[in-house]
N, C-alpha and C. Protein backbone atom coordinates (compact mmCIF):
# COMPACT_ATOMS: atom_id res chain seq x y z
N UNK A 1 100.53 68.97 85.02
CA UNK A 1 100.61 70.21 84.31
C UNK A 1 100.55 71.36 85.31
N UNK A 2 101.24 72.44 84.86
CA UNK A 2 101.36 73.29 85.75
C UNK A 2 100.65 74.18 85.41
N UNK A 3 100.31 75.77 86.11
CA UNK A 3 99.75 76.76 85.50
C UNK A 3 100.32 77.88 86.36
N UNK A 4 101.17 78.58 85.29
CA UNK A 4 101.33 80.00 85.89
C UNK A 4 100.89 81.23 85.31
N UNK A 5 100.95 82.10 85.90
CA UNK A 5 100.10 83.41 85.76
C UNK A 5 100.76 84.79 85.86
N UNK A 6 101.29 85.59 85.35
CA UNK A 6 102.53 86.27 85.65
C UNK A 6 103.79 86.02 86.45
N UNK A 7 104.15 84.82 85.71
CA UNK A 7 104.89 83.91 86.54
C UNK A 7 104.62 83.73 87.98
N UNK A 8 103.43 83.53 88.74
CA UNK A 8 103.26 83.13 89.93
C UNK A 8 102.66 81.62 89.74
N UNK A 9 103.16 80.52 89.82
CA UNK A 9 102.44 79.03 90.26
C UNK A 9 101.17 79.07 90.61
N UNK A 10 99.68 78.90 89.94
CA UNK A 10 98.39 78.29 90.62
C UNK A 10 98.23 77.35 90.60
N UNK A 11 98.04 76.93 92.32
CA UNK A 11 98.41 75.57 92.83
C UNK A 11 96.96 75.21 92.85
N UNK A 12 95.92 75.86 93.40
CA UNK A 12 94.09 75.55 93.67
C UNK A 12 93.63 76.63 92.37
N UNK A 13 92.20 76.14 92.42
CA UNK A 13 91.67 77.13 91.49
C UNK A 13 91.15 78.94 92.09
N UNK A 14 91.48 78.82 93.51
CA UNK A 14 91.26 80.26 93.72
C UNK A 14 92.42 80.67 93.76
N UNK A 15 93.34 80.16 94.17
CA UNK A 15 95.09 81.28 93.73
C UNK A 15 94.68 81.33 92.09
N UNK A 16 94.15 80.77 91.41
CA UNK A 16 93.87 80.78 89.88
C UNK A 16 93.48 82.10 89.54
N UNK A 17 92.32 82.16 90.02
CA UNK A 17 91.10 83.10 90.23
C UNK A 17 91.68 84.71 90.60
N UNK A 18 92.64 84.13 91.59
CA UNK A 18 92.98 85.57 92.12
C UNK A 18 94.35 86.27 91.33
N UNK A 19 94.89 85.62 90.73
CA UNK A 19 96.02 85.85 90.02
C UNK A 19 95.50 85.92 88.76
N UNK A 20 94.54 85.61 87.94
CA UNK A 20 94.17 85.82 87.04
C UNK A 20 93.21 87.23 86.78
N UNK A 21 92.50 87.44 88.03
CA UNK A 21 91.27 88.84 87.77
C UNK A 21 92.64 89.72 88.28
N UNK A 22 93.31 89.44 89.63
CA UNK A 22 93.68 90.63 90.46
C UNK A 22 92.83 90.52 91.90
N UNK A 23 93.75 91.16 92.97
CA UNK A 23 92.99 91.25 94.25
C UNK A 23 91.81 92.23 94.09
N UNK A 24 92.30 93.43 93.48
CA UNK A 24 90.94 94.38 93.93
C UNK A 24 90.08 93.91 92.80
N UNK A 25 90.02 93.25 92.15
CA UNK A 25 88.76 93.20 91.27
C UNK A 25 87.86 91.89 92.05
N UNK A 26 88.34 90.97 92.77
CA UNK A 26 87.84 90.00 93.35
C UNK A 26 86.15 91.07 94.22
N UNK A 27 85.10 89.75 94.71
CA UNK A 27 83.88 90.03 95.15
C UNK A 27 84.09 89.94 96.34
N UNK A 28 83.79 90.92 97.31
CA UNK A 28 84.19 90.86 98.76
C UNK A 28 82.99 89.91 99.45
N UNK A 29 81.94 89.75 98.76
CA UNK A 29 81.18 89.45 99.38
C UNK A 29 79.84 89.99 99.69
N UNK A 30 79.05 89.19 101.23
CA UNK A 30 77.79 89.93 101.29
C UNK A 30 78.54 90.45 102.94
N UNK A 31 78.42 91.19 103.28
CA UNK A 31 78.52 91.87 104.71
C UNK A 31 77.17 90.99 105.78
N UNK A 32 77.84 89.95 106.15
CA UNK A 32 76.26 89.48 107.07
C UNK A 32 76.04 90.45 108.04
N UNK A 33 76.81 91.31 108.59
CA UNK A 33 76.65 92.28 109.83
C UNK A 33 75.35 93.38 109.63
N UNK A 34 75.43 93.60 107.86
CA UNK A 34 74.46 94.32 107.68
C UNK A 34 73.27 94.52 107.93
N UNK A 35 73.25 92.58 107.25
CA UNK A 35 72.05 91.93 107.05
C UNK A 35 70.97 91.47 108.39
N UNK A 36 72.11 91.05 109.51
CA UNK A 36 72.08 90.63 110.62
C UNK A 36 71.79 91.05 111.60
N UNK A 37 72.96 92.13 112.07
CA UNK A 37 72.77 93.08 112.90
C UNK A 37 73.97 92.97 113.62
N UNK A 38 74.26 93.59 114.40
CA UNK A 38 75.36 93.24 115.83
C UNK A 38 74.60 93.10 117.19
N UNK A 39 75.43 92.27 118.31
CA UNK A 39 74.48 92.53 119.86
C UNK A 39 74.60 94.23 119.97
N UNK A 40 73.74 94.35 120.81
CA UNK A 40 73.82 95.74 121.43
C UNK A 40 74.27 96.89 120.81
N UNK A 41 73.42 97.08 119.47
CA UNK A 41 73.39 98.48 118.60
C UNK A 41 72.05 98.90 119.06
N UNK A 42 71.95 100.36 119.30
CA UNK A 42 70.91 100.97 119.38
C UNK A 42 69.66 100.32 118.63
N UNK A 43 68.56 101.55 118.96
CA UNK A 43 67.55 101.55 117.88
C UNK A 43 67.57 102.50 116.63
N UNK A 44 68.02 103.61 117.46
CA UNK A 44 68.58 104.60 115.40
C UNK A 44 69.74 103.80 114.94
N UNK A 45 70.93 102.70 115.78
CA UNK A 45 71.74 102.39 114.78
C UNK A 45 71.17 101.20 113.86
N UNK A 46 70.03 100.39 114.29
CA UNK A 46 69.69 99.36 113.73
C UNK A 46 68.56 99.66 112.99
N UNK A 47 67.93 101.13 112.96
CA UNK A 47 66.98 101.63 111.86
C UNK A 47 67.73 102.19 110.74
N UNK A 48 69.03 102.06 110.83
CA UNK A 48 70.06 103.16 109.72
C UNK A 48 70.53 102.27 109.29
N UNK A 49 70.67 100.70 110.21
CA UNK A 49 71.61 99.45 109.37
C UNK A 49 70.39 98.22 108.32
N UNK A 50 69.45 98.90 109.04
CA UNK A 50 68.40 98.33 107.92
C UNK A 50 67.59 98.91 107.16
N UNK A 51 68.15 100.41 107.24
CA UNK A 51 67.39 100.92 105.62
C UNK A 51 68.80 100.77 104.79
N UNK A 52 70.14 100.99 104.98
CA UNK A 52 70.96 100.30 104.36
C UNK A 52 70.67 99.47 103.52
N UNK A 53 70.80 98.27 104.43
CA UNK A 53 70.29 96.78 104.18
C UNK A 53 69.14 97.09 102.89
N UNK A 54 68.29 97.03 103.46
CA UNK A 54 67.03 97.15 102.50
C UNK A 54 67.64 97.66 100.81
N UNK A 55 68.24 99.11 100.54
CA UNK A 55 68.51 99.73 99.86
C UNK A 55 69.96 98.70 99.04
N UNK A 56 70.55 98.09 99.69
CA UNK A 56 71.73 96.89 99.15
C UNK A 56 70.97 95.87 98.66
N UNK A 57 70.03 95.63 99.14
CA UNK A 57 68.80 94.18 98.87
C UNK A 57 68.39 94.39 97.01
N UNK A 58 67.57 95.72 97.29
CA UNK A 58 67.45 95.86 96.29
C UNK A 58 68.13 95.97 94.97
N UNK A 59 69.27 96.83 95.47
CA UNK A 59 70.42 96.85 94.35
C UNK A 59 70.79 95.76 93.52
N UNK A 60 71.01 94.56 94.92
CA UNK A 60 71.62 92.93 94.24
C UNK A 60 70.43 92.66 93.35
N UNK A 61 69.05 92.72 93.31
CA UNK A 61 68.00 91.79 92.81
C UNK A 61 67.85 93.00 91.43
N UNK A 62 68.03 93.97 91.52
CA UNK A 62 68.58 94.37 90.48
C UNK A 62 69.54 94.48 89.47
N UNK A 63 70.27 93.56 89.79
CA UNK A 63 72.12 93.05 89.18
C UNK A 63 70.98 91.90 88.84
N UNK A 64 70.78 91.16 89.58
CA UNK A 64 70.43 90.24 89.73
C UNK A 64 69.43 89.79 88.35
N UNK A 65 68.65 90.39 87.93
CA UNK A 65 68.33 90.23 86.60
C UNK A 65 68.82 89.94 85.73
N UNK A 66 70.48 90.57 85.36
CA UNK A 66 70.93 90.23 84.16
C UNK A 66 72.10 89.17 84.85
N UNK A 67 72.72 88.94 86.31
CA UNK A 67 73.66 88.62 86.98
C UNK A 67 73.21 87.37 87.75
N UNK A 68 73.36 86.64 87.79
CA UNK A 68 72.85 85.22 88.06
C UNK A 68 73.43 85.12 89.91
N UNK A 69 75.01 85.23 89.66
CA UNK A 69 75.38 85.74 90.88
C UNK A 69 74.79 86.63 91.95
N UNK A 70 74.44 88.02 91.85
CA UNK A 70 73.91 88.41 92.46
C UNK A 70 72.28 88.03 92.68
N UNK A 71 71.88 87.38 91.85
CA UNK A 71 70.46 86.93 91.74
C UNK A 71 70.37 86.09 93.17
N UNK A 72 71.80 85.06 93.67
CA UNK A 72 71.99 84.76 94.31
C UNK A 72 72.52 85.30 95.62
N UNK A 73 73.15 85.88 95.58
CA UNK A 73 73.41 87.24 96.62
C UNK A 73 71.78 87.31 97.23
N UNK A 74 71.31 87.85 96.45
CA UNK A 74 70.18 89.00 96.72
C UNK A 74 69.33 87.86 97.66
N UNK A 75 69.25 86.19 97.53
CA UNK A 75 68.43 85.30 97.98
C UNK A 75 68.88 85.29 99.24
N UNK A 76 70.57 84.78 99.46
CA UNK A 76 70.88 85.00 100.61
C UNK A 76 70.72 85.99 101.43
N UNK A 77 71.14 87.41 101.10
CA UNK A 77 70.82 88.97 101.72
C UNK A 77 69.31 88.31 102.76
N UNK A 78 68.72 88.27 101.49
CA UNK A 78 66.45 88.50 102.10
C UNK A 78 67.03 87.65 103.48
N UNK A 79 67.41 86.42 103.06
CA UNK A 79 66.80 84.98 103.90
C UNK A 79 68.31 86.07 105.56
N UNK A 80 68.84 86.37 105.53
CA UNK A 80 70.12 86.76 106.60
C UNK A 80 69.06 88.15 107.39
N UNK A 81 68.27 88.93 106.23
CA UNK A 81 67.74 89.64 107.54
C UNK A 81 66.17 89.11 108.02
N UNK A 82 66.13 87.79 107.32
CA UNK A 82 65.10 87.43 108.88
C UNK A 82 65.50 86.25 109.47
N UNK A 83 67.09 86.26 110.03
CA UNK A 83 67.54 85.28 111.04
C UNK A 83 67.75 86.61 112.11
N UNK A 84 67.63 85.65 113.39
CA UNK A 84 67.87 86.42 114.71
C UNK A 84 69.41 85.58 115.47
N UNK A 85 69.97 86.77 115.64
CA UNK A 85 71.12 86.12 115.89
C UNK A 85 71.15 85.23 117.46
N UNK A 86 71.80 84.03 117.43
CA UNK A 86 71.26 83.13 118.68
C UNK A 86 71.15 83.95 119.71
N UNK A 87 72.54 84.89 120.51
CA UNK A 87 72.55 85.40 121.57
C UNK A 87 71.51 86.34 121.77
N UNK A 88 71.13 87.33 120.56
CA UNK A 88 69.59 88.14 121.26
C UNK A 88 68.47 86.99 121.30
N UNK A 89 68.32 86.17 120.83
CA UNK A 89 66.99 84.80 120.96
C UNK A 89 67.39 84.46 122.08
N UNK A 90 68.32 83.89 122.51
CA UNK A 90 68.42 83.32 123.81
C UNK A 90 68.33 84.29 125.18
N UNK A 91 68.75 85.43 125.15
CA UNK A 91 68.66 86.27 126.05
C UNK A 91 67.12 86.87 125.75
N UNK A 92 66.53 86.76 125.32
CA UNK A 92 65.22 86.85 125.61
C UNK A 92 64.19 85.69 126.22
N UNK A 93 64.91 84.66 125.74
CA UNK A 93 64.28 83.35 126.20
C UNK A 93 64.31 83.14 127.87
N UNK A 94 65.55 83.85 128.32
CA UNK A 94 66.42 83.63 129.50
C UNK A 94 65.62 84.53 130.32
N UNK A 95 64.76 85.88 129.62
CA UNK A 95 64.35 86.78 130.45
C UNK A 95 62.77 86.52 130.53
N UNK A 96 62.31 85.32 129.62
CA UNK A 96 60.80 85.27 129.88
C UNK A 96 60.77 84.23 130.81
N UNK A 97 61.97 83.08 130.42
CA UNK A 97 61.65 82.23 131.65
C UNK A 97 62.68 82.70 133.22
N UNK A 98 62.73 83.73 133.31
CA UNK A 98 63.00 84.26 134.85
C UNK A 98 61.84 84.97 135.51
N UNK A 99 61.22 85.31 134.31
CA UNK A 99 59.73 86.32 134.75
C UNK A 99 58.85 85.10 135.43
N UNK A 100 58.41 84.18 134.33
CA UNK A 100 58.02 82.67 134.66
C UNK A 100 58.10 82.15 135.93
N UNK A 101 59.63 81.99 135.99
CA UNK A 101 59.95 81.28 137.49
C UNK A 101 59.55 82.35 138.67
N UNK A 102 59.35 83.93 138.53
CA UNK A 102 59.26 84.34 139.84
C UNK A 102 58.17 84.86 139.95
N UNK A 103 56.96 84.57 139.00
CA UNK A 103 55.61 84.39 139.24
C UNK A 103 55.36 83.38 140.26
């Protein structure tokens, strides 16, 4: 059986999905960059990307009440801003054990 959608063929269920809502109505997502951070942003840029953050957190867990989806969002968001991204962990690791070695 086939399924088309303004006469376009849905072959998977997300060409389904997307031909059925429309592109711009689709969920972009969570921005991990937000949540996360980037290497080498300041300290005012990473105090401005996490009151952001914070202020998006809340929003989702507020959807999130009546929105099951974002209920889920909002779990992922929390748990993304307390990961450290490997390369700042490791470059700190790299700089305690050089201190280490030249004690």
């Amino acid at each position: 059986m086939r399924t088309f959608i303004a006469g376009q063929q849905a072959v998977a269920a997300s060409e389904f999905v997307e031909l059925a809502y429309g592109f711009d109505e689709l969920s972009v997502g969570i921005d991990r960059e937000l949540f996360v951070g980037v290497p080498g942003e300041s300290p005012e840029e990473r105090a401005a990307r996490e009151a952001v953050a914070r202020e998006v957190l809340e929003e989702l867990r507020e959807r999130g009440e009546t929105d099951e989806v974002s209920a889920y969002d909002a779990v992922y968001a929390e748990a993304l801003m307390h990961t450290v991204p490997l390369l700042r962990s490791s470059d700190r690791v790299l700089r305690s054990f050089r201190k280490g070695a030249a004690a």
